[in-house]
PDB file of N, CA and C in Angstrom:
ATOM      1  N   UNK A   1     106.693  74.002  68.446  1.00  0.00           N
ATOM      2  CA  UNK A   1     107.154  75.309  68.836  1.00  0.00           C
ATOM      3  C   UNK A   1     108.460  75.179  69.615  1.00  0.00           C
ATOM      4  N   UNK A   2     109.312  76.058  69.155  1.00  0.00           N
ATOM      5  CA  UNK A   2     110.834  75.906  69.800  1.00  0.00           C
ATOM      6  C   UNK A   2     110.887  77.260  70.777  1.00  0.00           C
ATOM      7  N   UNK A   3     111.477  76.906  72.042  1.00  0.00           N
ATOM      8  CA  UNK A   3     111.886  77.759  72.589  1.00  0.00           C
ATOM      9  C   UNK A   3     113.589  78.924  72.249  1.00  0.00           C
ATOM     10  N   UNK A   4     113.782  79.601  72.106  1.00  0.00           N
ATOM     11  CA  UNK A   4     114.713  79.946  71.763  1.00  0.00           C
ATOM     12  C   UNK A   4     115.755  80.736  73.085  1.00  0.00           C
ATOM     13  N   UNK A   5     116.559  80.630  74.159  1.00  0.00           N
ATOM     14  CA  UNK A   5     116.940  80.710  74.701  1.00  0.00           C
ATOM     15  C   UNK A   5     118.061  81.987  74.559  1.00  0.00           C
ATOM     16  N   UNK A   6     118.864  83.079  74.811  1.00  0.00           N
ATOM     17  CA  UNK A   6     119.836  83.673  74.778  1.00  0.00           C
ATOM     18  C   UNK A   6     120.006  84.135  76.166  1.00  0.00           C
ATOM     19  N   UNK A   7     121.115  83.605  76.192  1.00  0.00           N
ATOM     20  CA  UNK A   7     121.782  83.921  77.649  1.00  0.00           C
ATOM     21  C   UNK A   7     122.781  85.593  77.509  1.00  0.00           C
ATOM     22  N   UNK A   8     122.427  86.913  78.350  1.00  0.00           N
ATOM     23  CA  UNK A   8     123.301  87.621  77.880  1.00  0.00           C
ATOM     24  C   UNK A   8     122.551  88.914  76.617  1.00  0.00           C
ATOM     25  N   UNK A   9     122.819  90.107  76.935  1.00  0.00           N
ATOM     26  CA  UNK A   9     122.059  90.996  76.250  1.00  0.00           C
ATOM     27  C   UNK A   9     123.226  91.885  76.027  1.00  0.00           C
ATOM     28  N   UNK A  10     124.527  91.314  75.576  1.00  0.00           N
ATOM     29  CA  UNK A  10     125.379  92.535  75.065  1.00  0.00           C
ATOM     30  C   UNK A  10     125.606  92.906  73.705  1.00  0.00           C
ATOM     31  N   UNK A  11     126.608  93.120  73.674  1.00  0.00           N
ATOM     32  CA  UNK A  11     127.118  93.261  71.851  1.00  0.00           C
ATOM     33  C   UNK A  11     126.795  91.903  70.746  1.00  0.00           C
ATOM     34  N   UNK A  12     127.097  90.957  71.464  1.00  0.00           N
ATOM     35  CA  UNK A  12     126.858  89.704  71.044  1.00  0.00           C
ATOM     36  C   UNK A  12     125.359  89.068  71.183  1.00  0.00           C
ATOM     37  N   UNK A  13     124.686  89.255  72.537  1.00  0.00           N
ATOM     38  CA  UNK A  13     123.196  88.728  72.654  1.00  0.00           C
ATOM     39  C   UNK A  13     122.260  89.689  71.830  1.00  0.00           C
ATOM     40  N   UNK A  14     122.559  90.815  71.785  1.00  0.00           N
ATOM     41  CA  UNK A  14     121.035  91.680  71.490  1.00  0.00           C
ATOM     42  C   UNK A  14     121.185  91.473  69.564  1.00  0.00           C
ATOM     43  N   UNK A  15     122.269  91.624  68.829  1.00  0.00           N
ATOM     44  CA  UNK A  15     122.026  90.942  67.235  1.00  0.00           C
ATOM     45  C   UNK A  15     121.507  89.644  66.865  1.00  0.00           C
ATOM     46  N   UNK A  16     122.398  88.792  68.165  1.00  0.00           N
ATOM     47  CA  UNK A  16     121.698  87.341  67.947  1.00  0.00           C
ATOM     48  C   UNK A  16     120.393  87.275  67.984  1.00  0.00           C
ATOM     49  N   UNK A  17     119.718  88.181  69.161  1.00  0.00           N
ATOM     50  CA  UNK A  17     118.262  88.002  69.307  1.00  0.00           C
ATOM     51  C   UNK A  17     117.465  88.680  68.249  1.00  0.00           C
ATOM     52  N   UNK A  18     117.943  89.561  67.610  1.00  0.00           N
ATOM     53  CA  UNK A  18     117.148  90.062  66.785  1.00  0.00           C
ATOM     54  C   UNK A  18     117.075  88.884  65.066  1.00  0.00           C
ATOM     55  N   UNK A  19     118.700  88.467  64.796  1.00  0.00           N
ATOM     56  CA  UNK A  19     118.506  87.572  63.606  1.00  0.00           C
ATOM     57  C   UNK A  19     118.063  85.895  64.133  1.00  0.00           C
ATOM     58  N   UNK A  20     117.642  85.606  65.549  1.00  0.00           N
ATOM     59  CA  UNK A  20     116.976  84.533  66.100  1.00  0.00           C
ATOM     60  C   UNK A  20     115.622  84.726  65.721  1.00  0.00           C
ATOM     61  N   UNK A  21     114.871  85.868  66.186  1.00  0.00           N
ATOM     62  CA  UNK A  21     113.729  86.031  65.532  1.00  0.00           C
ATOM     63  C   UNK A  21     113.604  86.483  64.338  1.00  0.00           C
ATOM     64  N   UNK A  22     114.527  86.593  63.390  1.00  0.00           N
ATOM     65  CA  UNK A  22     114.339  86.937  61.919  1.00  0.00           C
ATOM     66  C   UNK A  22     113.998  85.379  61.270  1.00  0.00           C
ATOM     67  N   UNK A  23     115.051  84.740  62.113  1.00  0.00           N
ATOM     68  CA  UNK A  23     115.150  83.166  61.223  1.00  0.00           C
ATOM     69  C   UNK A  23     114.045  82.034  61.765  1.00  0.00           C
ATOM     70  N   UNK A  24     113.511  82.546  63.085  1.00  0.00           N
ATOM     71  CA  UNK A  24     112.692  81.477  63.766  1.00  0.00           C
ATOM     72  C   UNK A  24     111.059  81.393  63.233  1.00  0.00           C
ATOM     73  N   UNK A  25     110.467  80.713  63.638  1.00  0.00           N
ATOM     74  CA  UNK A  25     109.059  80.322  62.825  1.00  0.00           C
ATOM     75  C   UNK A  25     108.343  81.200  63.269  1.00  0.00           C
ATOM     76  N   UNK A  26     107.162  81.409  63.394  1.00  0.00           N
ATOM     77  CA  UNK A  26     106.531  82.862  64.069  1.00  0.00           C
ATOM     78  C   UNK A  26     105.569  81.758  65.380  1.00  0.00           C
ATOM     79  N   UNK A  27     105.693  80.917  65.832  1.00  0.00           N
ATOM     80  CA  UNK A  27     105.535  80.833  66.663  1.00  0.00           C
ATOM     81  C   UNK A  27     106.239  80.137  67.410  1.00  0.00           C
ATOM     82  N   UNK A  28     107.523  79.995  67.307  1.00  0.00           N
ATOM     83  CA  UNK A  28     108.562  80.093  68.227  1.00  0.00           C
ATOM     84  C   UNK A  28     108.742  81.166  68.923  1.00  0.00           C
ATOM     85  N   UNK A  29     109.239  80.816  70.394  1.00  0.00           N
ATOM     86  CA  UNK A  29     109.611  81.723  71.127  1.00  0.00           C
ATOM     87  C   UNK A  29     111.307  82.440  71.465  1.00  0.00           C
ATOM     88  N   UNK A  30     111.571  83.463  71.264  1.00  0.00           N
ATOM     89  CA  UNK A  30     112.615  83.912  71.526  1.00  0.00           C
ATOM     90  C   UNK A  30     113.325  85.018  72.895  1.00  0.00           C
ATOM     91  N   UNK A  31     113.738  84.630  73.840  1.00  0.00           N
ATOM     92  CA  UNK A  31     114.170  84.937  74.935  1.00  0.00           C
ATOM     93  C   UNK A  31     115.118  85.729  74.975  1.00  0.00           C
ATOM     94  N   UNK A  32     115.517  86.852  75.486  1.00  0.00           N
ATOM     95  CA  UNK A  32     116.790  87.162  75.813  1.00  0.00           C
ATOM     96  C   UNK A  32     116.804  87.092  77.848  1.00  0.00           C
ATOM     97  N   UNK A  33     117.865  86.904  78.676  1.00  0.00           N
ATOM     98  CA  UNK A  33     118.013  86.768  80.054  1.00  0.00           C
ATOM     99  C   UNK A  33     119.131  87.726  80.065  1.00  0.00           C
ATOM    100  N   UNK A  34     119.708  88.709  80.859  1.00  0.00           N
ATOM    101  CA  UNK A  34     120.257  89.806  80.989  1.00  0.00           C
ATOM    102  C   UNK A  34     120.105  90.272  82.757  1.00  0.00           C
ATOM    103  N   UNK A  35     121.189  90.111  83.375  1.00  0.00           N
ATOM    104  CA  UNK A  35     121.368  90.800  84.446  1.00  0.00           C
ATOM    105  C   UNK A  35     121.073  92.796  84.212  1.00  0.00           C
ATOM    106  N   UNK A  36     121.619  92.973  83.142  1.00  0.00           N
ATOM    107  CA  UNK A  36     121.418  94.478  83.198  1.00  0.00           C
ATOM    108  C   UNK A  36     120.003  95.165  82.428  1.00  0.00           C
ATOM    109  N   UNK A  37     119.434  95.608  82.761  1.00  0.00           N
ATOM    110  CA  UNK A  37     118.246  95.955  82.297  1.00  0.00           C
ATOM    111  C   UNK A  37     118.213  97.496  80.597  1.00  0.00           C
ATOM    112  N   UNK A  38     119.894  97.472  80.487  1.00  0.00           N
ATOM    113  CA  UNK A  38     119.836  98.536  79.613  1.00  0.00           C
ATOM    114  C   UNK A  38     121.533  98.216  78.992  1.00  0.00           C
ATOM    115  N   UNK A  39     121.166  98.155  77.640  1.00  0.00           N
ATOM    116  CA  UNK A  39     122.059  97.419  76.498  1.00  0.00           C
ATOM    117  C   UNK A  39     123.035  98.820  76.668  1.00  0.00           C
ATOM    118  N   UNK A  40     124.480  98.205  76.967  1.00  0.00           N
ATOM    119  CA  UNK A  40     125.472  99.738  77.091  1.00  0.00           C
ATOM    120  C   UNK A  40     126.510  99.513  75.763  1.00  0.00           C
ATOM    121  N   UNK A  41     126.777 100.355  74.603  1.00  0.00           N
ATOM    122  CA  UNK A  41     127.673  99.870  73.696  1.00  0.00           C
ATOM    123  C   UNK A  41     128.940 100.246  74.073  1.00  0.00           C
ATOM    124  N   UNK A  42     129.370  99.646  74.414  1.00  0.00           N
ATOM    125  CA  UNK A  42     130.699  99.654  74.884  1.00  0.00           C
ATOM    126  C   UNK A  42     131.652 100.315  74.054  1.00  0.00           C
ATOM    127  N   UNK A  43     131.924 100.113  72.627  1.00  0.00           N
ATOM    128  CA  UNK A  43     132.724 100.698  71.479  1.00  0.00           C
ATOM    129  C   UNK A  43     132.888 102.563  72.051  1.00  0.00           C
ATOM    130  N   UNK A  44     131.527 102.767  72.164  1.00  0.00           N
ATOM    131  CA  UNK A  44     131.613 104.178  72.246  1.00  0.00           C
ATOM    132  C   UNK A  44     132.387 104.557  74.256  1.00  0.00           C
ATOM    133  N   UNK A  45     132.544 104.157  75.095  1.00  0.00           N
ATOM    134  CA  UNK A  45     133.023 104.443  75.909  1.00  0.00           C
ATOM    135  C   UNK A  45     133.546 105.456  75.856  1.00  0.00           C
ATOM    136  N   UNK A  46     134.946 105.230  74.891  1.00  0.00           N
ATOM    137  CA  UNK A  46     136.301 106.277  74.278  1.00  0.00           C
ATOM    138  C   UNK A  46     135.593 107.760  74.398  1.00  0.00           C
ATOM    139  N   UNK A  47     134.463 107.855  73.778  1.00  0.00           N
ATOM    140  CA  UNK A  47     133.460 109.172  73.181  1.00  0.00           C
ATOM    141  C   UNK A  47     133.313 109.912  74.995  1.00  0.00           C
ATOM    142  N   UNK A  48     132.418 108.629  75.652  1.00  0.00           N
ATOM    143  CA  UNK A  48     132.095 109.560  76.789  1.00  0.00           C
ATOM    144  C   UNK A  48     132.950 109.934  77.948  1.00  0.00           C
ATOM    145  N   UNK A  49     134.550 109.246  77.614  1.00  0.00           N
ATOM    146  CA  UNK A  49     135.483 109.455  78.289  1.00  0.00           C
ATOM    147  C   UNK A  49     136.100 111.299  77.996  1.00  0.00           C
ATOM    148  N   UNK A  50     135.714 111.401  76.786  1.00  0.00           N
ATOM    149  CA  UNK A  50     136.201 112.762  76.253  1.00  0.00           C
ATOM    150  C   UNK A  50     135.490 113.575  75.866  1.00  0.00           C
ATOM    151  N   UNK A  51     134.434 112.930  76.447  1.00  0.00           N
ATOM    152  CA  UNK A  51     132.885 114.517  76.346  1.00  0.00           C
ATOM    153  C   UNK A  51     132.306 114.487  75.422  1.00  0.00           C
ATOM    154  N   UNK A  52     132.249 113.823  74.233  1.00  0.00           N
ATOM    155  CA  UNK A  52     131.690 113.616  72.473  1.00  0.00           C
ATOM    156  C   UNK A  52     130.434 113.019  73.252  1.00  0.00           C
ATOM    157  N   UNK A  53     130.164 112.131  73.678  1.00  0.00           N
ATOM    158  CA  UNK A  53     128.914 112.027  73.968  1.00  0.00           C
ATOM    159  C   UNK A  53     128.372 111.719  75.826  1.00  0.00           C
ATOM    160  N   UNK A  54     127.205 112.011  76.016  1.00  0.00           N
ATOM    161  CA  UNK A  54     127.069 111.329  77.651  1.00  0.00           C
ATOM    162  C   UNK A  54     126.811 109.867  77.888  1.00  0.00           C
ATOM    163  N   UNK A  55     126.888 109.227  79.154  1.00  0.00           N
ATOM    164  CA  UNK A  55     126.308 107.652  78.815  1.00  0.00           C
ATOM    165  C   UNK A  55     125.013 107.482  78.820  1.00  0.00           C
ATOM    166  N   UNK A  56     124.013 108.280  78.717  1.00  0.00           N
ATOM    167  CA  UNK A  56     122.598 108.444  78.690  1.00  0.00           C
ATOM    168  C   UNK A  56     122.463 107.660  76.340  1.00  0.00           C
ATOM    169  N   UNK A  57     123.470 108.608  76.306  1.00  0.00           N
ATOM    170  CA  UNK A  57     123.287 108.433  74.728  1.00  0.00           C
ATOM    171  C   UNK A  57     124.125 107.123  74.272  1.00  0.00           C
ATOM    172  N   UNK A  58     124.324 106.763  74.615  1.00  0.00           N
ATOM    173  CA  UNK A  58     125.314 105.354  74.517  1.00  0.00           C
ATOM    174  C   UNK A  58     124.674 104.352  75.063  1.00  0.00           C
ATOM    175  N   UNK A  59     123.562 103.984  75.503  1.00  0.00           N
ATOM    176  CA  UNK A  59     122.544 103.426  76.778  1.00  0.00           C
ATOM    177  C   UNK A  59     121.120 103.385  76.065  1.00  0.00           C
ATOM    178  N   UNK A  60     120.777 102.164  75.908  1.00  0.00           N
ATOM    179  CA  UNK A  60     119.150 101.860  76.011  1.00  0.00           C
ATOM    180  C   UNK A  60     118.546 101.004  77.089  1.00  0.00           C
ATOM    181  N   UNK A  61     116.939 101.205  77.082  1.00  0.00           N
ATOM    182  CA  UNK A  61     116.313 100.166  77.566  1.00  0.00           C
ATOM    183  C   UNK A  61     116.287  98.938  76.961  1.00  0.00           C
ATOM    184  N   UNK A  62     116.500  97.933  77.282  1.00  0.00           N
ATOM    185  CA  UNK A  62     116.562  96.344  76.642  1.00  0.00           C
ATOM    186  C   UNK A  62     115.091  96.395  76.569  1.00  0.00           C
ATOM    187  N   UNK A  63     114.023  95.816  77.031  1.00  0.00           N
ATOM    188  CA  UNK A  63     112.850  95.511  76.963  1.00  0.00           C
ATOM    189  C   UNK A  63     112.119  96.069  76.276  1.00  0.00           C
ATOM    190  N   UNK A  64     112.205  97.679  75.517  1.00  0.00           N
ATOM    191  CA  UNK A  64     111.102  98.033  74.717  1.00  0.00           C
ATOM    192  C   UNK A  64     111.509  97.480  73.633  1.00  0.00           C
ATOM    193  N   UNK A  65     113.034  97.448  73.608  1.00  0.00           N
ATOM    194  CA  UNK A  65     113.436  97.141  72.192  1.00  0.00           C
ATOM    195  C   UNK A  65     113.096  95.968  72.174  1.00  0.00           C
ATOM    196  N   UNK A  66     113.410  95.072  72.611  1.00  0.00           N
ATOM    197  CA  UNK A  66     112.904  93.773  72.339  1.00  0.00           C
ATOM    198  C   UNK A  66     111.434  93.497  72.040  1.00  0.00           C
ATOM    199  N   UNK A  67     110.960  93.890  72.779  1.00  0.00           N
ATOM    200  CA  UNK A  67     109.358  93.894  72.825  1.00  0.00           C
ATOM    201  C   UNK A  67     108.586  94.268  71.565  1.00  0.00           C
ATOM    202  N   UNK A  68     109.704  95.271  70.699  1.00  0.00           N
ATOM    203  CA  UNK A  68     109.098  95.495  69.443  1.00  0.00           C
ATOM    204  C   UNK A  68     109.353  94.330  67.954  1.00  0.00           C
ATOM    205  N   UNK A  69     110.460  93.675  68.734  1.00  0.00           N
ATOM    206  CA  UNK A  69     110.346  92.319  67.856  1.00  0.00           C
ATOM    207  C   UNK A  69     109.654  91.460  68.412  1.00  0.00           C
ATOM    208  N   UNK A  70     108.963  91.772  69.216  1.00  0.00           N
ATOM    209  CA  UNK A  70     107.787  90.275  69.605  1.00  0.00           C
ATOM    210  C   UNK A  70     109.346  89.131  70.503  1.00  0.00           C
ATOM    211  N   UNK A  71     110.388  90.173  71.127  1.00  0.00           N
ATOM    212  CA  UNK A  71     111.079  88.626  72.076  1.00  0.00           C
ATOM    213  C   UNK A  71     111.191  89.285  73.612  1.00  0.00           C
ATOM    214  N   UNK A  72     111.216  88.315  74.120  1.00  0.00           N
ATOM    215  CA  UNK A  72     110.665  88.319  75.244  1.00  0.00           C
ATOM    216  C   UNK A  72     112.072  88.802  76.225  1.00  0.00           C
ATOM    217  N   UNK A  73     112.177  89.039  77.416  1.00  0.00           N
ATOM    218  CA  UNK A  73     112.815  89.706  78.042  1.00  0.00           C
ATOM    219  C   UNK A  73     113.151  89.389  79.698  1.00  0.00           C
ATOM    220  N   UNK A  74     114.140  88.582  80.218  1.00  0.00           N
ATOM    221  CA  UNK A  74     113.624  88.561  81.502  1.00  0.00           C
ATOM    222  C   UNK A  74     115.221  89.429  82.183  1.00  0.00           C
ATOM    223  N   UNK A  75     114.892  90.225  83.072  1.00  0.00           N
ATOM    224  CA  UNK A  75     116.153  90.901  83.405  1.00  0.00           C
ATOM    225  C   UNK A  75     116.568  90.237  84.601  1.00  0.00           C
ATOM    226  N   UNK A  76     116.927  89.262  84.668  1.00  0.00           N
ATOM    227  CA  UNK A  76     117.914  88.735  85.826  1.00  0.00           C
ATOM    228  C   UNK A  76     118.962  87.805  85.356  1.00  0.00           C
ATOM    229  N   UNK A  77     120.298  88.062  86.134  1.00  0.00           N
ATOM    230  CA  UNK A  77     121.206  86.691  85.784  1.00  0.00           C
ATOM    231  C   UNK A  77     120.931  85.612  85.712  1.00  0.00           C
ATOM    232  N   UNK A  78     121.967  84.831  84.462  1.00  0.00           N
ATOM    233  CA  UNK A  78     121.785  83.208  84.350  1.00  0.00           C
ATOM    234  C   UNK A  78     122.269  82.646  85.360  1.00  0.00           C
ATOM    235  N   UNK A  79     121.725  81.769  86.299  1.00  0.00           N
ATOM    236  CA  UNK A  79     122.762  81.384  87.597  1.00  0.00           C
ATOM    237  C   UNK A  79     123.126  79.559  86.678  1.00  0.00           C
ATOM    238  N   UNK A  80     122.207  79.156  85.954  1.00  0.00           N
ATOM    239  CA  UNK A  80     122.275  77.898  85.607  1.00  0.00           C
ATOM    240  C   UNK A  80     121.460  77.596  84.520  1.00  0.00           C
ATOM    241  N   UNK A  81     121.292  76.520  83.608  1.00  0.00           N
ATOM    242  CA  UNK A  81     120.475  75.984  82.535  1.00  0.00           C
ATOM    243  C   UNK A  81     120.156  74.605  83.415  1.00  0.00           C
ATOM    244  N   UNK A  82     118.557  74.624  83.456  1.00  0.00           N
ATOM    245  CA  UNK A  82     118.273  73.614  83.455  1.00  0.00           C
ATOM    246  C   UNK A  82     117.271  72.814  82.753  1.00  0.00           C
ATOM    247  N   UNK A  83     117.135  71.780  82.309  1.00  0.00           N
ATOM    248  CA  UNK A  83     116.184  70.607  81.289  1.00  0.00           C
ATOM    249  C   UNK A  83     114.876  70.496  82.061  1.00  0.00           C
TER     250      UNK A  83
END
């Protein structure tokens, strides 16, 4: 069983984590670690700068979503990797 590690829950961590557990064995484990507790898409900013949308709608919870792929979730910063 492999642990699967992702440091980071942004634009870049939250796809990785989802095609990490697409590609990983089913009993491997897959992690995401995230200081912020709610995935913000940044692209759309522009929108809530000019009223098209609020940041409520641009904004999720990280953890349910994850949770519905079976990966796991811990919301605090990476301060370090250790062996």
């Amino acid at each position: 069983m492999a642990h699967i590690v992702i440091i980071g829950a942004g634009i870049g961590g939250m796809p990785m984590a989802y095609e990490m557990r697409e590609l990983a064995r089913p009993d491997d484990r897959v992690t995401v670690i995230s200081n912020n507790p709610k995935f913000h898409f940044v692209p759309s900013n522009p929108w809530v700068a000019v009223d098209w949308r609020t940041r409520d709608q641009i904004e999720m919870e990280i953890a349910p979503a994850l949770a519905r792929k079976k990966i796991d979730f811990i919301p605090v910063g990476a301060w370090r990797v250790k062996k």
